[in-house]
Protein backbone atom coordinates (compact mmCIF):
# COMPACT_ATOMS: atom_id res chain seq x y z
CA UNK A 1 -15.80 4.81 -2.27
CA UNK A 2 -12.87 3.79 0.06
CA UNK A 3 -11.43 0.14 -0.17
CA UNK A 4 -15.46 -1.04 -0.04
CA UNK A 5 -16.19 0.78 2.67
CA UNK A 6 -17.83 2.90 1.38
CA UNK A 7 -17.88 6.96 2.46
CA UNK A 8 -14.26 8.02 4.19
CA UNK A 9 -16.66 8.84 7.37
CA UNK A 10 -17.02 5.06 7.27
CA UNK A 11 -13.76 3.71 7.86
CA UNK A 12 -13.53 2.46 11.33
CA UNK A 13 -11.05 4.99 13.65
CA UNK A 14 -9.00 1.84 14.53
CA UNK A 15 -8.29 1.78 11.47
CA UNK A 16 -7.19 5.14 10.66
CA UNK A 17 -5.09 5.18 14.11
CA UNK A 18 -3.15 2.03 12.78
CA UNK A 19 -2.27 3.34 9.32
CA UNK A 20 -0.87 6.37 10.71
CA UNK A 21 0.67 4.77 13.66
CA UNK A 22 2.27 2.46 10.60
CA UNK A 23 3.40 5.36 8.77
CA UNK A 24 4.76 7.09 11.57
CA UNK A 25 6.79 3.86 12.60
CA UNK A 26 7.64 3.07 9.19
CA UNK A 27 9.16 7.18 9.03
CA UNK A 28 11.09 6.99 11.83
CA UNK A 29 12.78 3.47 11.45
CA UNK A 30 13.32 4.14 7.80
CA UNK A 31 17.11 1.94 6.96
CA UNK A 32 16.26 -0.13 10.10
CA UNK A 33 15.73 -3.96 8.97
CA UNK A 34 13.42 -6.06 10.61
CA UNK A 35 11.54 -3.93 13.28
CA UNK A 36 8.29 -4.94 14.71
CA UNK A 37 4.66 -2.96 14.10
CA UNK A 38 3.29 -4.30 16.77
CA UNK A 39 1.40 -1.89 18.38
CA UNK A 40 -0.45 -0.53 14.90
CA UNK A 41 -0.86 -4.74 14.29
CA UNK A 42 -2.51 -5.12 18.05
CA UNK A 43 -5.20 -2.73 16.68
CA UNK A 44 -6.06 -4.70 13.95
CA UNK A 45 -5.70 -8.46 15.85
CA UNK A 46 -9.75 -8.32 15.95
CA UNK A 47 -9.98 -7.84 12.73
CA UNK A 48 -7.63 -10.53 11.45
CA UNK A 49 -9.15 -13.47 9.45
CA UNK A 50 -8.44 -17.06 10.82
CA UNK A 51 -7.61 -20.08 8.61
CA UNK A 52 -8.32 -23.14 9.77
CA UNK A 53 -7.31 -26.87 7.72
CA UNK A 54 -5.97 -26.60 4.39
């Protein structure tokens, strides 16, 4: 079982790209305050959850 998702076959290849796009960034611009993910969080925009009213 993998964060409900059930076999690790399952998980969606976006979303192994972005993790290790996000660990790779994260690596390299270790000691460098307020940097941007934005191309792992571009792979992921589809999947965000909207909120709308309070």
């Amino acid at each position: 079982m993998v964060a409900g998702l059930g076999a690790t076959a399952d998980v969606p290849a976006r979303f192994v790209k972005a993790i290790m796009m996000t660990a790779a960034f994260l690596y390299e611009h270790r000691g460098d305050p307020g940097r941007l993910l934005s191309d792992a969080a571009t792979l992921l925009d589809r999947y965000r959850l909207q909120c709308l009213g309070g």
